[in-house]
PDB file of N, CA and C in Angstrom:
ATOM      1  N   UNK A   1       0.840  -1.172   0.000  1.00  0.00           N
ATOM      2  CA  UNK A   1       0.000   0.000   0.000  1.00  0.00           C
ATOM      3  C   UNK A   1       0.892   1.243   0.000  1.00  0.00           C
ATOM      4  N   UNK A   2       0.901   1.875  -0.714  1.00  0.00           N
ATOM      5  CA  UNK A   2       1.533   3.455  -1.099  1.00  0.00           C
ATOM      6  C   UNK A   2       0.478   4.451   0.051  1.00  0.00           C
ATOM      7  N   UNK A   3       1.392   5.538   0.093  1.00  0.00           N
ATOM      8  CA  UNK A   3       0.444   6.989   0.790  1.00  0.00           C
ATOM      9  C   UNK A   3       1.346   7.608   0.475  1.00  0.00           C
ATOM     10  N   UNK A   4       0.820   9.093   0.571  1.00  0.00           N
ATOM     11  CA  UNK A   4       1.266  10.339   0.333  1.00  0.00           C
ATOM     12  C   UNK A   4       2.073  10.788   1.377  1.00  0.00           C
ATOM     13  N   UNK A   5       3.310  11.747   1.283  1.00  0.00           N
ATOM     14  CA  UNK A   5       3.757  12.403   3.262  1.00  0.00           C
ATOM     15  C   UNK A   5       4.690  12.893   2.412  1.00  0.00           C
ATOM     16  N   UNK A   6       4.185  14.580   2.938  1.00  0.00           N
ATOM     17  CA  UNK A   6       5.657  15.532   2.992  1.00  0.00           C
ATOM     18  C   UNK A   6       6.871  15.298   3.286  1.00  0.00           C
ATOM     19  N   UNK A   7       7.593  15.650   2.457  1.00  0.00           N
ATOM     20  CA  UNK A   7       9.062  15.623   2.454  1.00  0.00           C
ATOM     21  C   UNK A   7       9.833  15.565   3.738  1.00  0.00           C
ATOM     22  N   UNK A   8       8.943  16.452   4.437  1.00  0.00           N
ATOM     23  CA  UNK A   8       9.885  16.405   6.192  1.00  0.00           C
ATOM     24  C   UNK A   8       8.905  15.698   6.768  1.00  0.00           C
ATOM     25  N   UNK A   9       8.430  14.656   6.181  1.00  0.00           N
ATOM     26  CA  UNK A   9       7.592  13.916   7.409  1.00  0.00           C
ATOM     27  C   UNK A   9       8.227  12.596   6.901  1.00  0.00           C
ATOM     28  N   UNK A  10       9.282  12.423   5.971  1.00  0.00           N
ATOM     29  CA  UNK A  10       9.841  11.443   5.669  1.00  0.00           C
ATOM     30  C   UNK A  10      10.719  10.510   7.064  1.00  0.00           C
ATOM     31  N   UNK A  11      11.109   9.232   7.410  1.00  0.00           N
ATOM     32  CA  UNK A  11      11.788   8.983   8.125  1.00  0.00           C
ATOM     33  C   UNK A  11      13.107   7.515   7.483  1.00  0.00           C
ATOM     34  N   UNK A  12      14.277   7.537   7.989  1.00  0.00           N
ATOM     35  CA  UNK A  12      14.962   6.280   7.582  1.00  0.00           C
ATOM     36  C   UNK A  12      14.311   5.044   6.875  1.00  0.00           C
ATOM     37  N   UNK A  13      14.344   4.417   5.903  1.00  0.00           N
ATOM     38  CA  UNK A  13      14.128   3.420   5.604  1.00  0.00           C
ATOM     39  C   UNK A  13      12.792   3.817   4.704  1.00  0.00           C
ATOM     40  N   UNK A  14      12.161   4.489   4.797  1.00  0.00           N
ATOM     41  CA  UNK A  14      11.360   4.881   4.253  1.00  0.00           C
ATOM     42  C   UNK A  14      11.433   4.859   2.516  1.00  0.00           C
ATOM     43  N   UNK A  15      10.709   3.830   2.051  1.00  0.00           N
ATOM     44  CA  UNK A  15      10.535   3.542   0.455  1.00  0.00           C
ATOM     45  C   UNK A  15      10.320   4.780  -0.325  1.00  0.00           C
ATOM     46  N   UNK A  16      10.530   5.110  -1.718  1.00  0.00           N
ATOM     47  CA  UNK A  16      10.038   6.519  -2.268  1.00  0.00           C
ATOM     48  C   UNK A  16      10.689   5.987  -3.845  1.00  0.00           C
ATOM     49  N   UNK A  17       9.809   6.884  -4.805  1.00  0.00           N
ATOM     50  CA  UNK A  17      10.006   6.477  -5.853  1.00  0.00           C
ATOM     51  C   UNK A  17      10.540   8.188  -6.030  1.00  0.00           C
ATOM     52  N   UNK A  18      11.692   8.054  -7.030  1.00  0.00           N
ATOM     53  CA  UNK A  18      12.069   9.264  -7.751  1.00  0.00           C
ATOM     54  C   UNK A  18      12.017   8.988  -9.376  1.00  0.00           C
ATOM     55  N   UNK A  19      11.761  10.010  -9.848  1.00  0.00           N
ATOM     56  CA  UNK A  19      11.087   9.774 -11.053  1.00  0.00           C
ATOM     57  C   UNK A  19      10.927   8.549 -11.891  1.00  0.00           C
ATOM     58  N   UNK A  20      10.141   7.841 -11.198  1.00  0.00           N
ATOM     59  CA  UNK A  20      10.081   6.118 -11.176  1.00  0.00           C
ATOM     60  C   UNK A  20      11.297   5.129 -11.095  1.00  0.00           C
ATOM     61  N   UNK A  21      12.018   5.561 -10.067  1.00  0.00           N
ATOM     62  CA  UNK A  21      13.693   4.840  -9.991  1.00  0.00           C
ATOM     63  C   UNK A  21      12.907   4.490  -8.082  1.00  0.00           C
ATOM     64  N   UNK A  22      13.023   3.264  -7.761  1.00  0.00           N
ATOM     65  CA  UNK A  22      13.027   3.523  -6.169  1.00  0.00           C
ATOM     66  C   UNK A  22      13.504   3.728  -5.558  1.00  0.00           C
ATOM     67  N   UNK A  23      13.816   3.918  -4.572  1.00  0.00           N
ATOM     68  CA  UNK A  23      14.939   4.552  -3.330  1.00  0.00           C
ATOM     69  C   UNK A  23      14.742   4.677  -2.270  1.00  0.00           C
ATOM     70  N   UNK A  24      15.495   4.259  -1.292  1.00  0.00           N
ATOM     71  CA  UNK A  24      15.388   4.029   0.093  1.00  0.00           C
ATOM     72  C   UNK A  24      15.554   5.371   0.675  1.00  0.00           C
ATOM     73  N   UNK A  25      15.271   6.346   1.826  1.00  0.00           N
ATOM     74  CA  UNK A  25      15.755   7.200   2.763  1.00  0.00           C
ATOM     75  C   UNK A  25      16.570   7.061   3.691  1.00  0.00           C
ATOM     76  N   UNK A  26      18.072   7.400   3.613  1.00  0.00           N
ATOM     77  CA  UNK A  26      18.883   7.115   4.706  1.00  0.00           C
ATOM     78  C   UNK A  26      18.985   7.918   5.852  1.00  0.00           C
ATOM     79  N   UNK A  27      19.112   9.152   5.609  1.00  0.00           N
ATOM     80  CA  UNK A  27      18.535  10.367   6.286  1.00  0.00           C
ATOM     81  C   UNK A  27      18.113  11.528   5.473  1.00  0.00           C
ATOM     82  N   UNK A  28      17.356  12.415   6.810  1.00  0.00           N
ATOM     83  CA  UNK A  28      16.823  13.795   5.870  1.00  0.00           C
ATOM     84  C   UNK A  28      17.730  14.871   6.734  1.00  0.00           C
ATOM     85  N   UNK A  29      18.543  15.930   6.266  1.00  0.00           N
ATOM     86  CA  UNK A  29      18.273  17.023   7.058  1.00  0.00           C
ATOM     87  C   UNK A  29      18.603  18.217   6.411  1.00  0.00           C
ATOM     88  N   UNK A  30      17.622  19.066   7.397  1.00  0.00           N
ATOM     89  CA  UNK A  30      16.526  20.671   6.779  1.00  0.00           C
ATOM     90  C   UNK A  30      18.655  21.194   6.658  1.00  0.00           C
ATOM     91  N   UNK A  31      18.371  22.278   5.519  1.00  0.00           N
ATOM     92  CA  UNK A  31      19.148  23.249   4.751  1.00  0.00           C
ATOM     93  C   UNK A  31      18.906  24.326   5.150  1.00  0.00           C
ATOM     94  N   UNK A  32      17.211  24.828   5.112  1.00  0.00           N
ATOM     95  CA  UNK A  32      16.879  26.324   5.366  1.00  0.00           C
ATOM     96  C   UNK A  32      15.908  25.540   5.550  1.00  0.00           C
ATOM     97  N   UNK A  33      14.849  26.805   5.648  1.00  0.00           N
ATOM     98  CA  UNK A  33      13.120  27.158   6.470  1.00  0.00           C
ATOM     99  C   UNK A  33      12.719  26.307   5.203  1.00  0.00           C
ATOM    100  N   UNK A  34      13.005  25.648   4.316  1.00  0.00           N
ATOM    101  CA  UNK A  34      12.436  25.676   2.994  1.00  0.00           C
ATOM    102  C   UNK A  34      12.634  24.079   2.420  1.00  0.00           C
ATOM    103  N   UNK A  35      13.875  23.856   3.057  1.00  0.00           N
ATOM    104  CA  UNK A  35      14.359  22.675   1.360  1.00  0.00           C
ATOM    105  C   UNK A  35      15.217  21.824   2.841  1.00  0.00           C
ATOM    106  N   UNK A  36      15.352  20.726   2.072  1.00  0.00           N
ATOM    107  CA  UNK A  36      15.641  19.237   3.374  1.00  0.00           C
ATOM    108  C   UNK A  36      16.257  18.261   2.116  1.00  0.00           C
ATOM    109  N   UNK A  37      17.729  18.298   2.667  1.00  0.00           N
ATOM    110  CA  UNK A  37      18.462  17.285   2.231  1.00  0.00           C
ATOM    111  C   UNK A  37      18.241  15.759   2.269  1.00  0.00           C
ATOM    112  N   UNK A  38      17.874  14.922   1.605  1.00  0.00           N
ATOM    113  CA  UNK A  38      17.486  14.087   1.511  1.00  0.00           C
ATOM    114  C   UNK A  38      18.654  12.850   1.068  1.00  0.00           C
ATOM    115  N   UNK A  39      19.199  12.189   2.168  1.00  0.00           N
ATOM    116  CA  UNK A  39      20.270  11.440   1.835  1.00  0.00           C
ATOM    117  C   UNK A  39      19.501  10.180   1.650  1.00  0.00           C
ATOM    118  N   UNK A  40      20.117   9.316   0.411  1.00  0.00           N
ATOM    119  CA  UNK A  40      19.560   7.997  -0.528  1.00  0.00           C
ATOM    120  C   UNK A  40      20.608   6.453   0.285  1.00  0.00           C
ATOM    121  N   UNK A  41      19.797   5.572   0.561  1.00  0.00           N
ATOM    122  CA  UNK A  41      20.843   4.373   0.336  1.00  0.00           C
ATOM    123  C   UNK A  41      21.404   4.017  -1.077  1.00  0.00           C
ATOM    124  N   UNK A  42      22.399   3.464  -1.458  1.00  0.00           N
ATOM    125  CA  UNK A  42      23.438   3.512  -2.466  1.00  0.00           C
ATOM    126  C   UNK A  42      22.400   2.509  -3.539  1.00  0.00           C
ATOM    127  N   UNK A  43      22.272   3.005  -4.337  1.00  0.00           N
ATOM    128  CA  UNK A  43      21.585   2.180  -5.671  1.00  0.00           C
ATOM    129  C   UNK A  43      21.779   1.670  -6.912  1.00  0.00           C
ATOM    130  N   UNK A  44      21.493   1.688  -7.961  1.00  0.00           N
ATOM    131  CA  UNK A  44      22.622   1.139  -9.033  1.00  0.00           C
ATOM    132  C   UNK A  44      23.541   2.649  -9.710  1.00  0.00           C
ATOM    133  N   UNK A  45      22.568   3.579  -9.489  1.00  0.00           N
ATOM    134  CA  UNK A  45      23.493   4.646  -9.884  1.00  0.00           C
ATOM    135  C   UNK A  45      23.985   5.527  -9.112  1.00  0.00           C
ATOM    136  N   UNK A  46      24.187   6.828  -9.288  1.00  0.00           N
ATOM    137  CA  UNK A  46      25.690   7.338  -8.505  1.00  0.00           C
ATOM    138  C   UNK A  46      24.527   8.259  -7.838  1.00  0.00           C
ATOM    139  N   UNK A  47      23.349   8.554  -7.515  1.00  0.00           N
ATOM    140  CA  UNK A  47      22.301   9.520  -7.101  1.00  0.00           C
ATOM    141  C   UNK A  47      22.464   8.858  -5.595  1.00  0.00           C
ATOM    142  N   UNK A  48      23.146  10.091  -5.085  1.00  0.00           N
ATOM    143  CA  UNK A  48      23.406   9.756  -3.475  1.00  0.00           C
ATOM    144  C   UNK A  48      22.213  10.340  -2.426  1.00  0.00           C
ATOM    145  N   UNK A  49      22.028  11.649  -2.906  1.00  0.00           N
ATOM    146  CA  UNK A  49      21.143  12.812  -1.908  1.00  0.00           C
ATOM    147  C   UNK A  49      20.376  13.418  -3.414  1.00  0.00           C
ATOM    148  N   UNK A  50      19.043  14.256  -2.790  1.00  0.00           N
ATOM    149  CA  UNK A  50      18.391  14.790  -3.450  1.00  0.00           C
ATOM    150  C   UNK A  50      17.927  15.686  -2.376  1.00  0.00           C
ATOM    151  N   UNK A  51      18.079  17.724  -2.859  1.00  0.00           N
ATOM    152  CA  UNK A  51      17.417  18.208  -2.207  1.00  0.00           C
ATOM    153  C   UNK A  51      16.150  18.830  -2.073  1.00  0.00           C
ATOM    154  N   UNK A  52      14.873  18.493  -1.974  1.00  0.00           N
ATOM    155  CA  UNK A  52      13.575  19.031  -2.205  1.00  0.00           C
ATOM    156  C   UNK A  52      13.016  20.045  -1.023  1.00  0.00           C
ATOM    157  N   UNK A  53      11.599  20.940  -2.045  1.00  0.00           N
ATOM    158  CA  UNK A  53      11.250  21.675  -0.681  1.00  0.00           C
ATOM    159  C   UNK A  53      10.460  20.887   0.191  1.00  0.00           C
ATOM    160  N   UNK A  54      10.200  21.718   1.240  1.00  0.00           N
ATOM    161  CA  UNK A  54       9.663  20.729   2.511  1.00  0.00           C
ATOM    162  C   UNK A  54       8.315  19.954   2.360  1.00  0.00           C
ATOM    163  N   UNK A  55       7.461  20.963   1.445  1.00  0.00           N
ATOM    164  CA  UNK A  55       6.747  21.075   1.326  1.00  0.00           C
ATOM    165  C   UNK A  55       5.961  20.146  -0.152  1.00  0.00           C
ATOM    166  N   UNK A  56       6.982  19.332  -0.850  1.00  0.00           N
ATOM    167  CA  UNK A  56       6.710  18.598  -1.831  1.00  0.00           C
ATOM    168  C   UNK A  56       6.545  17.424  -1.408  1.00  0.00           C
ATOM    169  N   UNK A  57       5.138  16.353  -1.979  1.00  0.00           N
ATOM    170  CA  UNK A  57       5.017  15.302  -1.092  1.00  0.00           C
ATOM    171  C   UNK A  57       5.102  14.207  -2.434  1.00  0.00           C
ATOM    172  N   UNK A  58       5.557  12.956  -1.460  1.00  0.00           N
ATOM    173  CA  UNK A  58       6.047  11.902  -2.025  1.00  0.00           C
ATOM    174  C   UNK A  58       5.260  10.439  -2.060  1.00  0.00           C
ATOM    175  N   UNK A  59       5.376   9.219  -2.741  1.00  0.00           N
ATOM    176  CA  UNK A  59       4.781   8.731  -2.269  1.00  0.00           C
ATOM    177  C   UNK A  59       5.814   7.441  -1.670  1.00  0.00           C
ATOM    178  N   UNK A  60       5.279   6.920  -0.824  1.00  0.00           N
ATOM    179  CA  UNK A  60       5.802   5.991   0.194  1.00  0.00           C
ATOM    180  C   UNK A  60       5.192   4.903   0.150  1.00  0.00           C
ATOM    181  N   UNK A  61       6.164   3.534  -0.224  1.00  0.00           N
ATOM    182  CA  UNK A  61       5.510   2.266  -0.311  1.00  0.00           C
ATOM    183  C   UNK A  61       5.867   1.662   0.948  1.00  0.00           C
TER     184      UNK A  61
END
């Protein structure tokens, strides 16, 4: 079952699809009032971190 959750409501381990590639959450942490570093477990390609605003929501399997 998938659901929706803001970017900073993300936590470790947490499943997420990026532009249909999946990806694990290793950690998140906030940059500014705005945007949250989003560190990746290691996958087939070299996409380590991604930084989004807080406020963009994802979906979570």
């Amino acid at each position: 079952m998938t659901r929706d959750v803001y970017v900073e409501d993300l936590v470790p381990g947490d499943r997420i699809s990026l532009e249909g590639t999946p990806r694990v959450v290793r950690t998140t942490s906030r940059l500014d009032n705005n945007q949250l570093r989003i560190e990746l477990v290691k996958g087939n390609d070299d996409l380590h971190e991604v930084v989004l605003d807080r406020t963009v929501k994802l979906q979570v399997n």
